[in-house]
Protein backbone atom coordinates (compact mmCIF):
# COMPACT_ATOMS: atom_id res chain seq x y z
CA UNK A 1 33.26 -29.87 -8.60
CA UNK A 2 29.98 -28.66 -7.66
CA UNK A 3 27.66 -26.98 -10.83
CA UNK A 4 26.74 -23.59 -9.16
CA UNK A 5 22.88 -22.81 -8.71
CA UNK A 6 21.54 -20.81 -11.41
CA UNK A 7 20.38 -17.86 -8.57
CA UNK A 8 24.24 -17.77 -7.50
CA UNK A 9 24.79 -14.98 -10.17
CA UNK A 10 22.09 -12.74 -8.38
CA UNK A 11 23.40 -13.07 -4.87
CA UNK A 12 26.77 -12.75 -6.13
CA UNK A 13 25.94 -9.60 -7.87
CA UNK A 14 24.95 -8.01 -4.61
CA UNK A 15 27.33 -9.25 -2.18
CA UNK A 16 30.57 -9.28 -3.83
CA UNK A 17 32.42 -6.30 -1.77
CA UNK A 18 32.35 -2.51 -1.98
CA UNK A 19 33.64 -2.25 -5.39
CA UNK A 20 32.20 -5.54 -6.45
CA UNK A 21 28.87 -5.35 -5.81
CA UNK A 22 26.25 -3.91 -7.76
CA UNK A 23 22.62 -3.43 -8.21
CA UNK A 24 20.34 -5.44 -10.53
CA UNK A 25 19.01 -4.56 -13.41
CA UNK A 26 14.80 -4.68 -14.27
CA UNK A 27 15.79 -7.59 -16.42
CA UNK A 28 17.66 -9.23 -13.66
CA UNK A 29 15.63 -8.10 -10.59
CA UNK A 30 12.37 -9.82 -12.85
CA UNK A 31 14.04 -13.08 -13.56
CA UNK A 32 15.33 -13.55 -9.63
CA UNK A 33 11.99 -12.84 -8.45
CA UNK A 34 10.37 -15.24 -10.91
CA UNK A 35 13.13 -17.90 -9.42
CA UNK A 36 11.76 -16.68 -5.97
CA UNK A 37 7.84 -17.31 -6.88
CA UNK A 38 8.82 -20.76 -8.64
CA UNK A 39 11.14 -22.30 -5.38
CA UNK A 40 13.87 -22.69 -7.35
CA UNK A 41 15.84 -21.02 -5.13
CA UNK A 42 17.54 -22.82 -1.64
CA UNK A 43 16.61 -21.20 1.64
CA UNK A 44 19.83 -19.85 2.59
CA UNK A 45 19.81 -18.04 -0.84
CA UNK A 46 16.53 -16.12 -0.43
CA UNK A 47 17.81 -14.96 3.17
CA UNK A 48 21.16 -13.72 1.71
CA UNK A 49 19.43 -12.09 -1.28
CA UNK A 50 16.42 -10.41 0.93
CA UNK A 51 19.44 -8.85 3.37
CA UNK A 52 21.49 -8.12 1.08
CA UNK A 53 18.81 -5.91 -0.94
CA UNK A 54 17.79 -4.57 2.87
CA UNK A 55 21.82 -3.41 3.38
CA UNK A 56 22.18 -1.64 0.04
CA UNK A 57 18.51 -0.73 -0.58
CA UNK A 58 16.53 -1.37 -3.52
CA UNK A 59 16.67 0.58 -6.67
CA UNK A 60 13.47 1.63 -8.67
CA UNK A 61 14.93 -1.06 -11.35
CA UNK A 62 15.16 -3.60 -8.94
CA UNK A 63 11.42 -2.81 -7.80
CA UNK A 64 9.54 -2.28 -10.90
CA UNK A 65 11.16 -5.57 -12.00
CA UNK A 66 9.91 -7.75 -9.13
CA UNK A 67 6.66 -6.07 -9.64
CA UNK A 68 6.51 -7.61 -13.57
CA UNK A 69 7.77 -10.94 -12.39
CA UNK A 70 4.87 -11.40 -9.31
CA UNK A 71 2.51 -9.87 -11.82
CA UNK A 72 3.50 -12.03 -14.75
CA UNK A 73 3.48 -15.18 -12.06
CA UNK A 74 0.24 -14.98 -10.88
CA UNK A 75 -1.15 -13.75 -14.12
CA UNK A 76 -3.04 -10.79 -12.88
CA UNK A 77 -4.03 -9.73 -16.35
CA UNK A 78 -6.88 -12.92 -16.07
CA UNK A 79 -8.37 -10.84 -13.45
CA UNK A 80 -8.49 -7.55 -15.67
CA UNK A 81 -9.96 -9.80 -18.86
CA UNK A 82 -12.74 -11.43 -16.01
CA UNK A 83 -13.86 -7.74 -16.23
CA UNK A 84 -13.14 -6.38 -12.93
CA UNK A 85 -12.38 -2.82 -12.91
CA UNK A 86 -11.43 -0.58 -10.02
CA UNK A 87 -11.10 3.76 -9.59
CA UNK A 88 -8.22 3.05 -7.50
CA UNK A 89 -5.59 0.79 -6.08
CA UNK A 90 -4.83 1.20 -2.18
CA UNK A 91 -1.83 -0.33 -0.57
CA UNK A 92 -2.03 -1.11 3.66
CA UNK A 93 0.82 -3.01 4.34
CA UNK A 94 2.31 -0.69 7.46
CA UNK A 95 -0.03 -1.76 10.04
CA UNK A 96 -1.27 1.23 12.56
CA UNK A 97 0.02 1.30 16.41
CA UNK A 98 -0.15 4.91 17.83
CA UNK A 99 -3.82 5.90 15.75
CA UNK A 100 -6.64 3.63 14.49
CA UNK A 101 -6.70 3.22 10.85
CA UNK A 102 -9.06 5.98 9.95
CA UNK A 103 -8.27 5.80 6.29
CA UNK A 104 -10.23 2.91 6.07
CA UNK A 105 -13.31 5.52 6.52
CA UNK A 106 -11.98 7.70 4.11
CA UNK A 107 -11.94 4.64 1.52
CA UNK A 108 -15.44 3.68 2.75
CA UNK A 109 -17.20 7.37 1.93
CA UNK A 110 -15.39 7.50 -1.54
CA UNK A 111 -16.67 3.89 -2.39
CA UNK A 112 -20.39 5.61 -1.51
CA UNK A 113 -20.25 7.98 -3.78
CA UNK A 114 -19.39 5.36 -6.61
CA UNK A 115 -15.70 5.08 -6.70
CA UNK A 116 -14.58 1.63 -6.90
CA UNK A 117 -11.62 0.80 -4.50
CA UNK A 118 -9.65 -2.26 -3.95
CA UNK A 119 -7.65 -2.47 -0.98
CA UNK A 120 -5.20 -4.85 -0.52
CA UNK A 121 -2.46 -5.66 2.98
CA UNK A 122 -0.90 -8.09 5.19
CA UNK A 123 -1.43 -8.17 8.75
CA UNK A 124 0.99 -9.97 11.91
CA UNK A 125 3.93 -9.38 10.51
CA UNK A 126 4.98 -6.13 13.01
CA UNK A 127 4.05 -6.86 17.03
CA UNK A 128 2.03 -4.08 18.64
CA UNK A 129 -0.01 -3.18 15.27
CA UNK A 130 -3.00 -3.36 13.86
CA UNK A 131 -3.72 -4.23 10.68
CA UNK A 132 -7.09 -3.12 7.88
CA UNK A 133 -7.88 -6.68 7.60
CA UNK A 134 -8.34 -7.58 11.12
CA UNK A 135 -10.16 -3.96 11.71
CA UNK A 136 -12.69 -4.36 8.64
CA UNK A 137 -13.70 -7.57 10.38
CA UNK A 138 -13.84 -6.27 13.35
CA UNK A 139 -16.41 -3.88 11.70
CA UNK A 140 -18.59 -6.36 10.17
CA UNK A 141 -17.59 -5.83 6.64
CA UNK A 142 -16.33 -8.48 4.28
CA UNK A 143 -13.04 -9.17 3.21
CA UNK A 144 -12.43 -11.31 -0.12
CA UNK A 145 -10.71 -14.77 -0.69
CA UNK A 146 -10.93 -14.67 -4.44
CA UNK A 147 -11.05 -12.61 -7.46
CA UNK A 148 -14.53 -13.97 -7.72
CA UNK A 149 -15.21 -12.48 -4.29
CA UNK A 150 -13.65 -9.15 -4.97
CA UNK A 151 -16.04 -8.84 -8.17
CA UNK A 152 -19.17 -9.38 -6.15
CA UNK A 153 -18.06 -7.20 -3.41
CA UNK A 154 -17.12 -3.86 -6.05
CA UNK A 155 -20.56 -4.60 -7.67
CA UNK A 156 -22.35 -4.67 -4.51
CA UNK A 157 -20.44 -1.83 -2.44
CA UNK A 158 -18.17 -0.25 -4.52
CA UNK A 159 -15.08 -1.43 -2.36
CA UNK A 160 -12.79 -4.79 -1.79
CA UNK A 161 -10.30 -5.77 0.65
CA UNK A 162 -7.91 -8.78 -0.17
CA UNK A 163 -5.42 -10.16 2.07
CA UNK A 164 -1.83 -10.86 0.49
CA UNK A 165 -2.34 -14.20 1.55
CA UNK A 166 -4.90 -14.92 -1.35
CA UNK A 167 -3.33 -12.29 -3.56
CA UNK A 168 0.34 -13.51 -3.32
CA UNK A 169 0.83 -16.63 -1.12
CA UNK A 170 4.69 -16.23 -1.57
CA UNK A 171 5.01 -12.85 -1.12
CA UNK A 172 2.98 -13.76 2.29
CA UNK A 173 4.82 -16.04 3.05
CA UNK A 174 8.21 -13.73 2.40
CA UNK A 175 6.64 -10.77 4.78
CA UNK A 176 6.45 -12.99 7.38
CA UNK A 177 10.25 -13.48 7.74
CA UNK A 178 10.59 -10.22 9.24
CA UNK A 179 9.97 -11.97 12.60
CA UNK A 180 13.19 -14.16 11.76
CA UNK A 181 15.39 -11.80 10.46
CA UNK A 182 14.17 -8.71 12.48
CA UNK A 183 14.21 -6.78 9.71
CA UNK A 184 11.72 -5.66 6.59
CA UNK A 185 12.45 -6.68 3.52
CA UNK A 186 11.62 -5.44 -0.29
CA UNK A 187 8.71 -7.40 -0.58
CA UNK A 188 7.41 -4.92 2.41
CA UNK A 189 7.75 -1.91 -0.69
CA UNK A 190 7.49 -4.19 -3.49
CA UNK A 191 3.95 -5.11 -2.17
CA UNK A 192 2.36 -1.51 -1.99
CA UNK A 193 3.75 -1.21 -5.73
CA UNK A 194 1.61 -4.49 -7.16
CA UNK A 195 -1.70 -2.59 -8.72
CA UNK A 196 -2.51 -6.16 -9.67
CA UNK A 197 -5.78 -4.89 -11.60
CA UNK A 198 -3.80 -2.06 -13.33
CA UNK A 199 -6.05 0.71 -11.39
CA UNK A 200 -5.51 4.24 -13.12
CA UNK A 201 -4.78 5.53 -9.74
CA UNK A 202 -2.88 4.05 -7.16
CA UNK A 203 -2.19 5.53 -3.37
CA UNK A 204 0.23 4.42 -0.88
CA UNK A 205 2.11 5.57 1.95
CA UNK A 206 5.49 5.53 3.64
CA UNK A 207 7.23 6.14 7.00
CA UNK A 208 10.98 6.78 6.29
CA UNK A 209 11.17 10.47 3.64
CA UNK A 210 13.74 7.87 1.49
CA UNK A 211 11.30 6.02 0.10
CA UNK A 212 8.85 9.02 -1.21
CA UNK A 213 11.08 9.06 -4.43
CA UNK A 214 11.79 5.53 -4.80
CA UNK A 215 7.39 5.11 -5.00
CA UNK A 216 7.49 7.37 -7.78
CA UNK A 217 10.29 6.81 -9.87
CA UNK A 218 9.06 2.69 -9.99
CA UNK A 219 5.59 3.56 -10.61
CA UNK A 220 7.21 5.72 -13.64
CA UNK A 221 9.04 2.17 -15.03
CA UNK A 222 5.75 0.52 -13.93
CA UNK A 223 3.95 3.07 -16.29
CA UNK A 224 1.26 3.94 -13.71
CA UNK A 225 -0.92 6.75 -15.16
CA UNK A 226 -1.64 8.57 -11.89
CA UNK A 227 -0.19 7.55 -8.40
CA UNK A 228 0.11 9.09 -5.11
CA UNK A 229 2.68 8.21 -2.32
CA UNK A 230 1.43 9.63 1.64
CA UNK A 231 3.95 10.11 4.02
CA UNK A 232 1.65 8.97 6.31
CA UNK A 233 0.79 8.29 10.06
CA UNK A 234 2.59 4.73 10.84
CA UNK A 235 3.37 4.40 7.30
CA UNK A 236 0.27 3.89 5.82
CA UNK A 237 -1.62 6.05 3.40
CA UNK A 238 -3.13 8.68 6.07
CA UNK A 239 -2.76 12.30 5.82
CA UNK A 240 -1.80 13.58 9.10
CA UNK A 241 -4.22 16.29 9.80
CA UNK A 242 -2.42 17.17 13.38
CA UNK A 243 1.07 18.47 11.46
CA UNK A 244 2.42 18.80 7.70
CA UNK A 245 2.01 16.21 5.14
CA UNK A 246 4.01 15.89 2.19
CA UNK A 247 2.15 14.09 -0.56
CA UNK A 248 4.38 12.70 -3.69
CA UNK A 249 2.63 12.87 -7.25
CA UNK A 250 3.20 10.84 -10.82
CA UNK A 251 1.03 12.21 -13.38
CA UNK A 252 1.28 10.82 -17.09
CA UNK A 253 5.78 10.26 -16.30
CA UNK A 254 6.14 13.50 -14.42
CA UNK A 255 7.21 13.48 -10.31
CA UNK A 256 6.18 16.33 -8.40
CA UNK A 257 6.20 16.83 -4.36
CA UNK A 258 3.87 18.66 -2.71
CA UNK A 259 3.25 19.67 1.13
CA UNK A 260 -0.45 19.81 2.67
CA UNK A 261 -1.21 22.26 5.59
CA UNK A 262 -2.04 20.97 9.13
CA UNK A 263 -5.83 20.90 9.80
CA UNK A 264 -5.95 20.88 13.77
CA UNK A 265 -4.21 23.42 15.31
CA UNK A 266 -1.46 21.58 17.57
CA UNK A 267 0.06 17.96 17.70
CA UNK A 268 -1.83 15.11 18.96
CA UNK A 269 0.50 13.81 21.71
CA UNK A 270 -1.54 11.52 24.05
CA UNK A 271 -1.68 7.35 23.85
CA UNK A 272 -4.66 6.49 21.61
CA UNK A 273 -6.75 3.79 22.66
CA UNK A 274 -6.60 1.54 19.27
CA UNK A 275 -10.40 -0.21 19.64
CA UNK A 276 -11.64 -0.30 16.02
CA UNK A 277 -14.81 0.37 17.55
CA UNK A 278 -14.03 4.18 17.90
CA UNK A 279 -14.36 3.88 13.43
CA UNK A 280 -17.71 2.49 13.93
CA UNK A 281 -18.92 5.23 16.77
CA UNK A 282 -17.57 8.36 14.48
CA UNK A 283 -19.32 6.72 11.72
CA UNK A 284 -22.27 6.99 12.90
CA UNK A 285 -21.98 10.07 14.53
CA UNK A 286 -22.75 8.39 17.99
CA UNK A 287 -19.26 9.78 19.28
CA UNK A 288 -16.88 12.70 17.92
CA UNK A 289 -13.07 12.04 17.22
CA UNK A 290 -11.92 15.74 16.69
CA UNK A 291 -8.61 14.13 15.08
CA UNK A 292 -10.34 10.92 13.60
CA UNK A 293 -12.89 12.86 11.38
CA UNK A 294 -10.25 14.98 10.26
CA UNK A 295 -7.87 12.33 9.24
CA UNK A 296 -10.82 10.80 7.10
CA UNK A 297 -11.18 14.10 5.60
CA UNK A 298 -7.80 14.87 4.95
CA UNK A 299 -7.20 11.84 3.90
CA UNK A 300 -10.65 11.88 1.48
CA UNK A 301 -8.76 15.19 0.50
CA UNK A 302 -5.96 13.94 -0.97
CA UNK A 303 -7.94 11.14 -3.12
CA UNK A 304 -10.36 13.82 -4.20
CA UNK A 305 -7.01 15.27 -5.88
CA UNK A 306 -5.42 12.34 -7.32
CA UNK A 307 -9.26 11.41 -9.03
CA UNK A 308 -9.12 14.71 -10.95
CA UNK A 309 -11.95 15.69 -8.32
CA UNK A 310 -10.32 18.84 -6.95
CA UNK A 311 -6.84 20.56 -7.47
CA UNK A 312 -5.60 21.98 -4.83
CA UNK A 313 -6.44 21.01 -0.92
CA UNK A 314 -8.88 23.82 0.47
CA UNK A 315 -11.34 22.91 -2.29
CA UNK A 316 -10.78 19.20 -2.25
CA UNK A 317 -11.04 19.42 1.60
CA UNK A 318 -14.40 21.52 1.14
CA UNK A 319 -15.72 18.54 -1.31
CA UNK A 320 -14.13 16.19 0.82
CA UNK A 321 -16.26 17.40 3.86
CA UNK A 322 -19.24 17.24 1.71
CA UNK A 323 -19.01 13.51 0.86
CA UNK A 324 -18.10 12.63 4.64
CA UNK A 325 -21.26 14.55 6.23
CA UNK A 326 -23.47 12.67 3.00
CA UNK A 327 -22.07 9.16 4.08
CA UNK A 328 -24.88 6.15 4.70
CA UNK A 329 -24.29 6.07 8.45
CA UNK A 330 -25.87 2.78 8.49
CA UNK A 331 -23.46 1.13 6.63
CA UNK A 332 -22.08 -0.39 9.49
């Protein structure tokens, strides 16, 4: 008789009927994703296990435990002892397809005023967005290969993009198997959890309300001191300023939920034209984006908040004007 693969227990464990099934535990959830990271696991296992996960949807246990094991794998803590230190962690994994990206400006003023941010995303795995990555190029600014890189570039400027595909070559590799099954996977929330250089603050955003909760309760397992979870434009971490925003807090264990006003006075309802080169005009101030500079300082907003900055949004959105009209418009 055959000897049955070690990661049979975890696929079983999920797919074994409506009263057989179950979810994993953290311990569980760790160890399968460290089987993952390693290849000890046959193809057709990984697709049943991703799906399977996708059907029944992840639990915060399952979540914060693939977070240790991709952690623990490629042994992020070396980058913390190198010395690299960050203000805060920011996920962009959605991608962007009716607005441009303008969080990416609101990132950019914060790291001129001395607030270290590392950014961190995958790009090409949705058609019809566009991704940080490709955008920050597009803008002339640098994105970083290595930790070494990221060091240089928070000494220089204050702020670091890294693709996954230097960060976590599997996990890459894993996003990019939504074109085959035609579906995300965990790995698409498991990424925006990582914080691989244990920021104190972490932001991120979601799409579908659902996952709001299941943000905070893993970065609660995760022990993340402060975090903030945008239910953003497209999915990433954007405060809508054309309509309410609800913003989802941890704070030292404790969840709260919290809904910011609209800015502009009606929806925004026509096509955008997505050419990154709109970022680089509003910039400047060599062209005005009535709903672009108020994303950015919306968006600023919000960050202002989770630093400790501000409390509550008119004030953070008055200091969050300041540091946008103070900006080094020559940046790019």
């Amino acid at each position: 008789m055959a000897i049955e693969h070690a990661f049979a227990p975890y696929v079983r464990a999920l797919g074994k009927g409506k009263r057989g099934s179950r979810s994993l535990s953290q311990d569980e959830a760790r160890d399968a994703m460290g089987m993952i990271l390693q290849q000890q696991v046959e193809p057709e296992q990984l697709g049943a296990f991703l799906m399977l996960l996708r059907l029944k949807e992840e639990t915060p246990a399952e979540l914060a435990g693939f977070v240790e094991a991709v952690r623990h794998f490629h042994n992020y803590s070396a980058a913390q002892v190198s010395g690299i230190e960050v203000d805060i962690d920011w996920s962009s994994y959605a991608g962007k397809k009716r607005h441009l990206p303008w969080f990416l400006l609101s990132a950019l003023t914060l790291a001129g005023q001395g607030v270290k941010v590392f950014m961190h995303g995958a790009k090409g795995h949705t058609h019809g967005r566009i991704y940080s990555e490709d955008v920050l190029q597009q803008l002339g600014l640098p994105v970083a290969n290595n930790w070494h890189q990221v060091e240089t570039q928070l000494r220089n400027g204050n702020f670091s993009f890294m693709s996954l595909q230097h960060l976590s070559p599997p996990l890459n590799h894993i996003i990019s198997l939504r074109a085959i099954f035609g579906l995300r996977s965990p790995v698409h929330t498991l990424t925006r959890l990582l914080n691989p250089l244990a920021a104190k603050h972490t932001i991120d955003g979601v799409f579908h309300p659902a996952y709001g909760p299941l943000h905070q309760q893993t970065a609660m397992l995760l022990k993340h001191p402060r975090s903030l979870t945008i239910r953003g434009d497209g999915g990433e971490a954007e405060v809508r300023p054309d309509n309410e925003c609800e913003l989802q807090w941890v704070d030292a264990q404790t969840s709260s939920s919290q809904i910011w006003q609209r800015q502009l006075p009606k929806r925004d309802t026509q096509e955008q034209q997505l050419d990154p080169q709109r970022l680089q005009l509003l910039w400047r101030d060599e062209q005005q984006d009535a709903y672009g500079e108020a994303a950015v300082i919306s968006t600023l907003a919000s960050c202002l908040v989770l630093l400790g900055k501000a409390k509550e949004q008119p004030d953070a959105t008055q200091l969050a004007t300041n540091w946008w009209q103070s900006r080094n418009r020559r940046l790019m």
